[in-house]
Protein backbone atom coordinates (compact mmCIF):
# COMPACT_ATOMS: atom_id res chain seq x y z
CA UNK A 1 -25.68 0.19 -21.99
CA UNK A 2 -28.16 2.12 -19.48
CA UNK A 3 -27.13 4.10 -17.18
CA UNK A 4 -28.44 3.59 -13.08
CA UNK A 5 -28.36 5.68 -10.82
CA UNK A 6 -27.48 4.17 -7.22
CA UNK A 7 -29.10 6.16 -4.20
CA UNK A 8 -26.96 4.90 -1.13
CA UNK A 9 -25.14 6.34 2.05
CA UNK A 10 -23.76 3.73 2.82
CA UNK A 11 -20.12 3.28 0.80
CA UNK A 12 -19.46 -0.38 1.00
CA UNK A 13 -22.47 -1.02 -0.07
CA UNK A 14 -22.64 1.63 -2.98
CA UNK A 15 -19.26 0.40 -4.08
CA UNK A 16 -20.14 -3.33 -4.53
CA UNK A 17 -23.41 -2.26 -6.32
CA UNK A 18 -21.64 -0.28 -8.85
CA UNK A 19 -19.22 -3.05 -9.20
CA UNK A 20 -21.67 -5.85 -10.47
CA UNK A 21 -23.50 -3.37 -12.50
CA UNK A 22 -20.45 -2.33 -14.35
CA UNK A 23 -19.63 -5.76 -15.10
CA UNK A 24 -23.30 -6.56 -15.88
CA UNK A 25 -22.53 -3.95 -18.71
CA UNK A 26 -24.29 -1.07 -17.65
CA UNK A 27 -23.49 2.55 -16.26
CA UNK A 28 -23.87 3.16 -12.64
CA UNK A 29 -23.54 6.65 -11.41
CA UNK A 30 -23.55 7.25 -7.20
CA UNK A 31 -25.18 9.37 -4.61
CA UNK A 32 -25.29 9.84 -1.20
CA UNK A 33 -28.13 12.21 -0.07
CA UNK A 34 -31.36 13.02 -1.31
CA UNK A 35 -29.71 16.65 -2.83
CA UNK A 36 -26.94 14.88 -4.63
CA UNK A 37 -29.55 12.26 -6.30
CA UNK A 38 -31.75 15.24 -7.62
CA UNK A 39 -28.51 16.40 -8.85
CA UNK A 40 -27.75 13.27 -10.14
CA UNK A 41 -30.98 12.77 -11.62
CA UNK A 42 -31.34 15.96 -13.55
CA UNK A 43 -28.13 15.69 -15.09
CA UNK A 44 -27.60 12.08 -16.02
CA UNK A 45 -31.07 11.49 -16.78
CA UNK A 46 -30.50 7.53 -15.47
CA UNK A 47 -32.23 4.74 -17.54
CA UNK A 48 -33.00 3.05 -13.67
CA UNK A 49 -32.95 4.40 -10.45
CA UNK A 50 -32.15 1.67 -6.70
CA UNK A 51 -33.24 3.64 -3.78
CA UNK A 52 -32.37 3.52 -0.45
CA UNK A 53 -35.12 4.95 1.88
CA UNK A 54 -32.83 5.78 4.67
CA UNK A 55 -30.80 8.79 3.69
CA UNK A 56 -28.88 11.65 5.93
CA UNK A 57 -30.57 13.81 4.72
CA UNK A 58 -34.68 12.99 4.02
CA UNK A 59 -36.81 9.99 3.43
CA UNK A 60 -36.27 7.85 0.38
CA UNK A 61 -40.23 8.01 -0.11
CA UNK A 62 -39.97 11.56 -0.26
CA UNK A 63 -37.73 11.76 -2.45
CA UNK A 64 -39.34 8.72 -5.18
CA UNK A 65 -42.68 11.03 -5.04
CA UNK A 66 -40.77 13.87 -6.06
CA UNK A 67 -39.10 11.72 -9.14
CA UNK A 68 -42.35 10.47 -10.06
CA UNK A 69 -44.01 14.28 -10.16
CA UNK A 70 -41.92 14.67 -13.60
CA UNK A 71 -40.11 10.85 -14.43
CA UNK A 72 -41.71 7.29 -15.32
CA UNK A 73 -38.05 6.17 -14.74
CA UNK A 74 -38.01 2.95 -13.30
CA UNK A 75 -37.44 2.76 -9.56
CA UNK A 76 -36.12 -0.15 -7.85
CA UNK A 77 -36.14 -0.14 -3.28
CA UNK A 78 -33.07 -1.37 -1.77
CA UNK A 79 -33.51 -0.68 1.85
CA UNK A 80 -33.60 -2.44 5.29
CA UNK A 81 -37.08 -1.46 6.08
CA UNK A 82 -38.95 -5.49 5.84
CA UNK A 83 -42.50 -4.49 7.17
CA UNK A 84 -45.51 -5.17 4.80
CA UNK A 85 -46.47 -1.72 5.21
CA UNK A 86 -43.21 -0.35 4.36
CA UNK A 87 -43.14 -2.86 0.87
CA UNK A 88 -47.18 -1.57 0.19
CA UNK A 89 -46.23 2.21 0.73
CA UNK A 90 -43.08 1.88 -1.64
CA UNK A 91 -45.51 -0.11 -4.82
CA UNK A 92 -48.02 1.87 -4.35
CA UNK A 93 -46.05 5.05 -4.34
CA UNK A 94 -44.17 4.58 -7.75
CA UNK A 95 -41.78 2.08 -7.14
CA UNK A 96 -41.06 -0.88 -9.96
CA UNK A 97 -39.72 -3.21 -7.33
CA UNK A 98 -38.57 -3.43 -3.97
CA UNK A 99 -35.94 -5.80 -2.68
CA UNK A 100 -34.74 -5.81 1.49
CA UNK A 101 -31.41 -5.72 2.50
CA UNK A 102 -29.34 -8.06 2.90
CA UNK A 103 -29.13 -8.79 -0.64
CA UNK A 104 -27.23 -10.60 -3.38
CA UNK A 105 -25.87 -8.47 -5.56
CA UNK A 106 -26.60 -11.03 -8.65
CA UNK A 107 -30.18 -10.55 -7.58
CA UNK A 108 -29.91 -6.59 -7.96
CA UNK A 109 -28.50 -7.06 -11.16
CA UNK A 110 -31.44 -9.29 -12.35
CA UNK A 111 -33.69 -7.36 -11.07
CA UNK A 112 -32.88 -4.22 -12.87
CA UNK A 113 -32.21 -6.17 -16.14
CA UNK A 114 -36.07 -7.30 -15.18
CA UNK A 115 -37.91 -4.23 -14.44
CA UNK A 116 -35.45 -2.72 -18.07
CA UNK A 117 -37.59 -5.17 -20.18
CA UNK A 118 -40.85 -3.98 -18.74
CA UNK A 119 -42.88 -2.04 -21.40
CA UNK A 120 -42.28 1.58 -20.94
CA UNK A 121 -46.05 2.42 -20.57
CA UNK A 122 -46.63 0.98 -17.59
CA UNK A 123 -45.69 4.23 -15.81
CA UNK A 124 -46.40 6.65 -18.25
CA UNK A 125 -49.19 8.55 -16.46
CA UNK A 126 -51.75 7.30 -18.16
CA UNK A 127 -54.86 5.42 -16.42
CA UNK A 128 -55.17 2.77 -19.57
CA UNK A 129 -53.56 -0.45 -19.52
CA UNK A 130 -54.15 -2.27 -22.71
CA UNK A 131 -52.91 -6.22 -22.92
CA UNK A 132 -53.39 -7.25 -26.33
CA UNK A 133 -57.18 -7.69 -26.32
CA UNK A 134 -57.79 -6.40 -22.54
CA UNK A 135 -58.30 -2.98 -21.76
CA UNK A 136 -58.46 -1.60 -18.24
CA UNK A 137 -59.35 1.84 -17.97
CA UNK A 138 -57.92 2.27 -13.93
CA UNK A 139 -59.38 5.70 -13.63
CA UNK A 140 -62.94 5.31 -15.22
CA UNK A 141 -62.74 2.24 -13.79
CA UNK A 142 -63.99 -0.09 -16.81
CA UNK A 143 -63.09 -3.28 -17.82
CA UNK A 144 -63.48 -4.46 -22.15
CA UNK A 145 -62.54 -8.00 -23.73
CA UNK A 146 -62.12 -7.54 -27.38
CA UNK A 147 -64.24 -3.96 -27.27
CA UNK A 148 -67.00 -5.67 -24.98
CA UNK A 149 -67.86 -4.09 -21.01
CA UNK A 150 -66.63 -7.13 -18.76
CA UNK A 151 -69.29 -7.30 -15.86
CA UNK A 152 -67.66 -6.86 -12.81
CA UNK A 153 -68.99 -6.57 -8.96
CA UNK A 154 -67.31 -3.77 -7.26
CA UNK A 155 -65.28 -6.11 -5.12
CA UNK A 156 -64.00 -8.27 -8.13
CA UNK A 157 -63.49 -4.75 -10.22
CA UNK A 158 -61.27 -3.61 -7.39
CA UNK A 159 -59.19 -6.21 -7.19
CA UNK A 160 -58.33 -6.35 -10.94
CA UNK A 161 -57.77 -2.68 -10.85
CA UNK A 162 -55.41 -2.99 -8.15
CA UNK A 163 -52.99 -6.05 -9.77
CA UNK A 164 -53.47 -4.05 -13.34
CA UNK A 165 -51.35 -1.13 -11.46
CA UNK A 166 -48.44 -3.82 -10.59
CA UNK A 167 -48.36 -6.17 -13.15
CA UNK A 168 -45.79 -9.06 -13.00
CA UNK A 169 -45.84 -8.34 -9.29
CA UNK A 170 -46.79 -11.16 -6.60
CA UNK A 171 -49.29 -10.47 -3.83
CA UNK A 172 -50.37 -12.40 -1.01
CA UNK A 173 -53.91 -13.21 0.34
CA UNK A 174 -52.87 -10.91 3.24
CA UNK A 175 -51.71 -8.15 0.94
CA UNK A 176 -54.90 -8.31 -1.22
CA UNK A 177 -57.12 -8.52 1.76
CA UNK A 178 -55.29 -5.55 3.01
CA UNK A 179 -55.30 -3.52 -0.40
CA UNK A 180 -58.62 -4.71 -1.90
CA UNK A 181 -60.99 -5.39 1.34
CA UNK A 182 -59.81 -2.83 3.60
CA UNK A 183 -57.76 -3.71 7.24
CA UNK A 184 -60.91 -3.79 8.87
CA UNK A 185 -61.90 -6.50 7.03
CA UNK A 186 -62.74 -9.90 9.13
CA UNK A 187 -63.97 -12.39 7.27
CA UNK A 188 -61.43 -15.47 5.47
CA UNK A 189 -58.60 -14.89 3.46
CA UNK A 190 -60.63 -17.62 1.12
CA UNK A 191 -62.45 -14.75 -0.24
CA UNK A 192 -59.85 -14.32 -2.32
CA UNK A 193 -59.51 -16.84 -3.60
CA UNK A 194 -63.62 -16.96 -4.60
CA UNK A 195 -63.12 -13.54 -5.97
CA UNK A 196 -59.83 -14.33 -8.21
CA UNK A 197 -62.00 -17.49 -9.50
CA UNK A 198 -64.20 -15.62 -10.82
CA UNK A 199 -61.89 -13.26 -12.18
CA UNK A 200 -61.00 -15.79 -14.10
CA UNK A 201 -64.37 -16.64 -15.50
CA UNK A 202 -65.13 -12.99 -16.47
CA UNK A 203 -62.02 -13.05 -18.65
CA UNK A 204 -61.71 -16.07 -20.01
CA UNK A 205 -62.16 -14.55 -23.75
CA UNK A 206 -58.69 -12.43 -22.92
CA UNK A 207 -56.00 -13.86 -25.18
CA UNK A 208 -53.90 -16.63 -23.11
CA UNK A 209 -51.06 -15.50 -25.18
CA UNK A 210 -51.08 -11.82 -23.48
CA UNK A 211 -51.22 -12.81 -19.81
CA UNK A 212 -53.52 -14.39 -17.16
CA UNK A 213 -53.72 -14.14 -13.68
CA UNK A 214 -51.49 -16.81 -12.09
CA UNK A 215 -51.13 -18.51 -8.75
CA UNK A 216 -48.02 -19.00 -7.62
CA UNK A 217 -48.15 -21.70 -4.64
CA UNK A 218 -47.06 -20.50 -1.20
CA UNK A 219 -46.36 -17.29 -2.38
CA UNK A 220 -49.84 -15.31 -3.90
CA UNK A 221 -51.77 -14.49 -7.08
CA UNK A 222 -50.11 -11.65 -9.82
CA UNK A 223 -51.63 -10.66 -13.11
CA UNK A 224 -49.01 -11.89 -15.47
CA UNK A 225 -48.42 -9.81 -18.40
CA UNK A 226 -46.70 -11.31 -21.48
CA UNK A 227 -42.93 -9.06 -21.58
């Protein structure tokens, strides 16, 4: 049984949350404002966090930067904020996941049971992410197959480093082009699809069995990690 903490002013929807968690066999423990949830989170120390980013009394981004100063604890968004810049700000600021209101509550429930399997060291401050026998090195910004430098141009190198920080996670062209080439960027979205190609190519000695990067069609590409 883990215990989640729900961050939510409103009490309908707090209620029902709780509910299907409970019966999904876990231990939900409420707050209302950002004070309470520190509260909350100090003494309970929760297994998951679902944030709201519209409290009474702050910003829910505020108050996921000042979990993450001290906690990998899994985050999950639950908020009514849609825009692409709102979902980018939450990922890259910490956040495990981040769903938009309305929602079904079975969802929530999968999702949390979801991000629960995720290894724990995928937010555990360090800059290495090591996928049986890939290594990405975020911060020095290196790339080794089975011990061996992967040769990289800056813009492919970028892009890998940026899906290695969200694994499991789906991004569109849009979103990449937006992350990875900058908004000022003009040229065709097809240049993603060039660069994720080659991707490919550069890693094709990287153990099937550990991941790949995957296209999903309609939706994006995501650097699938073996759970």
């Amino acid at each position: 049984m883990k215990t989640i903490l729900i961050i939510e002013d409103e009490e309908a929807i707090s209620r029902v949350l709780a509910a299907y968690i409970r019966k999904a066999g876990h231990r939900p423990v409420r707050a209302a404002t950002g004070r309470a949830a520190i509260e909350q989170f100090e003494s309970e120390s929760p297994d998951l966090v679902l944030l709201d980013l519209m409290l009474p009394d702050g910003d829910g981004m505020d108050l996921l930067a000042e979990i993450r100063k001290t906690s990998a604890c899994p985050v999950i968004m639950l908020t009514a904020r849609d825009g692409i810049s709102d979902r980018l700000a939450g990922l890259n600021g910490g956040a495990d996941d981040y769903m938009i209101k309305p929602f079904v509550p079975d969802e929530v429930v999968a999702r949390i049971n979801a991000v629960l399997r995720r290894p724990p060291h995928w937010h555990d401050g360090s800059s290495k992410r090591i996928y049986g026998n890939l290594s990405i090195d975020l911060a020095a910004k290196q790339v080794l197959v089975n011990g061996a430098e992967v040769a990289l141009n800056p813009r492919e190198l970028a892009l890998l480093l940026f899906l290695a920080e969200w694994p499991n996670r789906t991004f569109t062209r849009e979103q990449l082009i937006e992350q990875v080439w900058g908004i000022d960027y003009d040229g065709s979205d097809r240049a993603v699809d060039l660069s994720i190609k080659r991707l490919r190519q550069a890693l094709s000695h990287w153990s099937l069995e550990e991941g790949e990067i995957r296209t999903l069609r309609g939706m994006g590409y995501q650097l699938w990690i073996k759970e």
